[in-house]
N, C-alpha and C. Protein backbone atom coordinates (compact mmCIF):
# COMPACT_ATOMS: atom_id res chain seq x y z
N UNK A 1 62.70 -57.25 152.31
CA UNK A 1 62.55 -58.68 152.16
C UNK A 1 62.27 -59.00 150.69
N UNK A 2 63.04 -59.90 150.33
CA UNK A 2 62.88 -60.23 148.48
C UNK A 2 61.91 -61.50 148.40
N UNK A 3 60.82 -61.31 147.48
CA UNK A 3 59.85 -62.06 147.62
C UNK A 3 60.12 -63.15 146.78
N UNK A 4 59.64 -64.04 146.72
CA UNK A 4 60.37 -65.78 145.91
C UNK A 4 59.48 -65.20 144.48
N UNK A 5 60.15 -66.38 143.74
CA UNK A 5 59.83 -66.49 142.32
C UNK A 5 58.17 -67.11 142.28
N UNK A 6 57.66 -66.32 141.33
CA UNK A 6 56.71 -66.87 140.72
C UNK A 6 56.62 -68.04 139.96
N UNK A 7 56.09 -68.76 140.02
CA UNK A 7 55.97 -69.95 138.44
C UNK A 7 55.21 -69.74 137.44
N UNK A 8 55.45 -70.08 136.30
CA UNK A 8 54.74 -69.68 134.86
C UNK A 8 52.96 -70.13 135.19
N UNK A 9 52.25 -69.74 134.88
CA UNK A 9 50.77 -70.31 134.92
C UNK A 9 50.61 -71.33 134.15
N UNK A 10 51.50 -71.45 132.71
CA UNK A 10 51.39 -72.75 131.88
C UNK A 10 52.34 -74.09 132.89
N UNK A 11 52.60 -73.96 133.94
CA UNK A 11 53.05 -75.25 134.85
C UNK A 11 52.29 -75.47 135.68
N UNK A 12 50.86 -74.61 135.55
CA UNK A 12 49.71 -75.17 136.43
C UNK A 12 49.80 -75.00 138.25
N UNK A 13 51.43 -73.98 138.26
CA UNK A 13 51.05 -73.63 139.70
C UNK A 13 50.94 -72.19 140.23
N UNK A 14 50.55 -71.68 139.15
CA UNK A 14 50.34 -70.22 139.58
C UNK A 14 49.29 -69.89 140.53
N UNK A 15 49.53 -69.15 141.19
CA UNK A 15 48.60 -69.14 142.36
C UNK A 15 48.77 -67.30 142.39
N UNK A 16 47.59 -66.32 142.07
CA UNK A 16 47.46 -65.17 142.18
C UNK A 16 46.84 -65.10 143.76
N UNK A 17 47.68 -63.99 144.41
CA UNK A 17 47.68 -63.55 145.17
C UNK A 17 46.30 -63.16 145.93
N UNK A 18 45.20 -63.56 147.59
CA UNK A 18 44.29 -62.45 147.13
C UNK A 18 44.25 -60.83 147.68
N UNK A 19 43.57 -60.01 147.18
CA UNK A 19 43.44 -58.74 146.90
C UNK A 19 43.98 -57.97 148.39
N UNK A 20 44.10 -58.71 149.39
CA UNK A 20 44.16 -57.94 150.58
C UNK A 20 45.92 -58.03 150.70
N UNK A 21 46.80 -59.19 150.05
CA UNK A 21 48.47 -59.40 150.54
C UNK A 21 48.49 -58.55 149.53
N UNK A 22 50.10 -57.81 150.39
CA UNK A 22 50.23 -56.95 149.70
C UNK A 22 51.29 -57.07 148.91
N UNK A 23 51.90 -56.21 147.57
CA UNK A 23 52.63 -57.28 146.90
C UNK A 23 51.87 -56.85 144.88
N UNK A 24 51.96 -57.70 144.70
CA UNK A 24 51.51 -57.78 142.80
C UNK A 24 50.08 -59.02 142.74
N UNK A 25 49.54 -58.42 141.82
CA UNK A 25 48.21 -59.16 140.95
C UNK A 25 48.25 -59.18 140.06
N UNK A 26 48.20 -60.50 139.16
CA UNK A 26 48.64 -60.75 138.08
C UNK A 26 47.21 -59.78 137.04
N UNK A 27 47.42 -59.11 136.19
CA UNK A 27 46.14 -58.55 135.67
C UNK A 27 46.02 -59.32 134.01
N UNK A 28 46.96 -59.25 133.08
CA UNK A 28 46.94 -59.76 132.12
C UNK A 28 47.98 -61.14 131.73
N UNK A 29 47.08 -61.77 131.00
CA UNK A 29 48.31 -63.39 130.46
C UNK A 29 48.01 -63.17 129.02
N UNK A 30 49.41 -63.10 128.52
CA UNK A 30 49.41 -62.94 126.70
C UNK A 30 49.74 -64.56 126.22
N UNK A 31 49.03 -64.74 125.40
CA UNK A 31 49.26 -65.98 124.91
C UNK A 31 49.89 -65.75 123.49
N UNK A 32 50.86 -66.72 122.78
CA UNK A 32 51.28 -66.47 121.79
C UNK A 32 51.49 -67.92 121.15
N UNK A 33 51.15 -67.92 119.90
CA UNK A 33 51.92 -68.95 118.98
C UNK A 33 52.55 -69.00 117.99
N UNK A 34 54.13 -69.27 118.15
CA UNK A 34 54.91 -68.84 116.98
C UNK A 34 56.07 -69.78 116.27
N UNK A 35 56.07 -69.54 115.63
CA UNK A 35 56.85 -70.65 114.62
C UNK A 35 58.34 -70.79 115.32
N UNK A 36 59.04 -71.81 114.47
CA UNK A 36 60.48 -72.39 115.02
C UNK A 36 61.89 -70.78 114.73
N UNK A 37 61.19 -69.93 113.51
CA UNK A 37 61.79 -68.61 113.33
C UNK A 37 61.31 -67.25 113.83
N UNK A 38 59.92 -67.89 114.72
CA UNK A 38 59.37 -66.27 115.74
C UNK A 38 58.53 -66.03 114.91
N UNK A 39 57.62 -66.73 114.20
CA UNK A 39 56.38 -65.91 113.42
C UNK A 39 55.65 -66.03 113.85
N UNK A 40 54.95 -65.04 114.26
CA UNK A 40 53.60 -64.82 115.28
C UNK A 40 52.34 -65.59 114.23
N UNK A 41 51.62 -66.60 114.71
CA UNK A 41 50.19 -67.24 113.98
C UNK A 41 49.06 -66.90 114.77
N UNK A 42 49.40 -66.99 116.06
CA UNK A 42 48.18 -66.28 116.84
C UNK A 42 48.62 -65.78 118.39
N UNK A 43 47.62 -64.66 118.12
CA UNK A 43 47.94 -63.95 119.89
C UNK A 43 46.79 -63.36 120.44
N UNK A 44 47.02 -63.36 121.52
CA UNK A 44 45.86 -62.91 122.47
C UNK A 44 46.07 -62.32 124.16
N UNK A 45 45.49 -61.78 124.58
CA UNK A 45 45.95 -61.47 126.24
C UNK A 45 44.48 -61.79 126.49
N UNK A 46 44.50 -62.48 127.79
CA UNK A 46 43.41 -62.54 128.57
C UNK A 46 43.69 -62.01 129.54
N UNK A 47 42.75 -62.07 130.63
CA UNK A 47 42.47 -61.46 132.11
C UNK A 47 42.82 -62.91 133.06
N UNK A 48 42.77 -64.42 132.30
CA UNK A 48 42.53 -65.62 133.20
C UNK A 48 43.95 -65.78 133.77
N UNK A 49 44.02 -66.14 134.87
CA UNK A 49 45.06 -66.88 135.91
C UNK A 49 45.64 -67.89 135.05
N UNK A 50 45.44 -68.46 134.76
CA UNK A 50 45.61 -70.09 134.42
C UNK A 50 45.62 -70.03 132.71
N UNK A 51 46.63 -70.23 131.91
CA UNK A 51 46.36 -70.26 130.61
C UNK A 51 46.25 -71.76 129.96
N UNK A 52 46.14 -72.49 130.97
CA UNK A 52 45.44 -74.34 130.13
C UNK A 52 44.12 -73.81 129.05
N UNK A 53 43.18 -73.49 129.93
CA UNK A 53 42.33 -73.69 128.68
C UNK A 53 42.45 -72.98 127.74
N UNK A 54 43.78 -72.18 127.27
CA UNK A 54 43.79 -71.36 126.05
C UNK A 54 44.93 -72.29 125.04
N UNK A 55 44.84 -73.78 125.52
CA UNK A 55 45.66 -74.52 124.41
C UNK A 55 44.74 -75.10 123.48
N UNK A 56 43.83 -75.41 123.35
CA UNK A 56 43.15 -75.66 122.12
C UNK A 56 42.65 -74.70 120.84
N UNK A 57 42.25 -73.05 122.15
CA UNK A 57 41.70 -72.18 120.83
C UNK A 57 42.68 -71.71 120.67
N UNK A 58 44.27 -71.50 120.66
CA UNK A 58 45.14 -71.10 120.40
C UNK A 58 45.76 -71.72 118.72
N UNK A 59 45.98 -72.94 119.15
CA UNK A 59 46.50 -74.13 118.82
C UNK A 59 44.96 -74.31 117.26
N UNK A 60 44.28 -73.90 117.47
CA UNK A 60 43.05 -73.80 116.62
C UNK A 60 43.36 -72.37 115.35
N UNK A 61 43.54 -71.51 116.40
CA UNK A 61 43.84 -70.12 115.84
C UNK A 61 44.87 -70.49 114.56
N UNK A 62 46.28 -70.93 114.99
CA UNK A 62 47.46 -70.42 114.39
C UNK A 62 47.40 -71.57 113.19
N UNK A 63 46.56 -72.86 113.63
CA UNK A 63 45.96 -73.71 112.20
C UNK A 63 45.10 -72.75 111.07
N UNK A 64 44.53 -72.46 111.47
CA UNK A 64 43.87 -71.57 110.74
C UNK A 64 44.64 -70.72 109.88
N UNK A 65 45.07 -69.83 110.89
CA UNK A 65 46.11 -68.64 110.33
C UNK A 65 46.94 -69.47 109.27
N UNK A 66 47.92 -70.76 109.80
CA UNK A 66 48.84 -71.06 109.03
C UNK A 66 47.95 -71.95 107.28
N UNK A 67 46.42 -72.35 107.44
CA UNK A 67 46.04 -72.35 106.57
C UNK A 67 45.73 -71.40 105.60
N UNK A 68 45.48 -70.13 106.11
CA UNK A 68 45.50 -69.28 105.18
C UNK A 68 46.72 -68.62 104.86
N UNK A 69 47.68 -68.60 105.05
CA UNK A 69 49.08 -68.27 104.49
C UNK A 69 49.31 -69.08 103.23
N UNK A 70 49.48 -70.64 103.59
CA UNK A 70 49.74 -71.55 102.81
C UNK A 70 48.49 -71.51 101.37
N UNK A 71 47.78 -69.74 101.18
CA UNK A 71 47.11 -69.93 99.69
C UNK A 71 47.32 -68.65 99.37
N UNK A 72 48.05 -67.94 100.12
CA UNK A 72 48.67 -66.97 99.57
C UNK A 72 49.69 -66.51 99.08
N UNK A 73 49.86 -66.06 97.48
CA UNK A 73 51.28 -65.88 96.89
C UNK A 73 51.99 -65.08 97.89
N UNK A 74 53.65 -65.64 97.78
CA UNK A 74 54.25 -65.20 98.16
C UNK A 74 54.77 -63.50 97.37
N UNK A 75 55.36 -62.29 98.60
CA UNK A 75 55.50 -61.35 98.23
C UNK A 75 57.02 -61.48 97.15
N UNK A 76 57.05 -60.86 96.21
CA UNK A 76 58.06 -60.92 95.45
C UNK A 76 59.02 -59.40 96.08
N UNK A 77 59.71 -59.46 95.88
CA UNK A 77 60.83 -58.28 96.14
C UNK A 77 61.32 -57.75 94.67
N UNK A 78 60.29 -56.12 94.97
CA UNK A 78 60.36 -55.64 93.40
C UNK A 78 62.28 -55.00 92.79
N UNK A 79 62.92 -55.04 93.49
CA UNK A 79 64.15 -54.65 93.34
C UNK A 79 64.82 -56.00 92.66
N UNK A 80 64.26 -57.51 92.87
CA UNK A 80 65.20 -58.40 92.79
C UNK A 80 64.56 -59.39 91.35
């Protein structure tokens, strides 16, 4: 029997399984924030079901991060 699709936890309907059906438990949620070209600003894995409340310290993180980029010289390319 093929078991239905899961939904993302960031659409607020994830629903983990409990411990007695048998089947999968979700154990880790990676959170990531990355630019429009894939640049990682911040990451993290938690243990939580539900990744809502990881939009502010995320979203906090990769401000940060992207503030401290924006005072650092850029790398030159010693060949060029």
């Amino acid at each position: 029997m093929r078991r239905p699709n899961r939904s993302s936890p960031s659409l607020g309907r994830e629903r983990t399984p409990p411990p007695t059906e048998p089947g999968w438990v979700q154990g880790y949620n990676a959170q990531l924030v990355v630019t429009d070209d894939y640049l990682v600003l911040a990451h993290t894995v938690t243990q939580d079901t539900n990744d809502t409340a990881w939009f502010v310290p995320m979203t906090e993180a990769a401000l940060a991060t992207a503030a401290t980029a924006a005072t650092v010289a850029p790398v030159r390319d010693p060949a060029g």
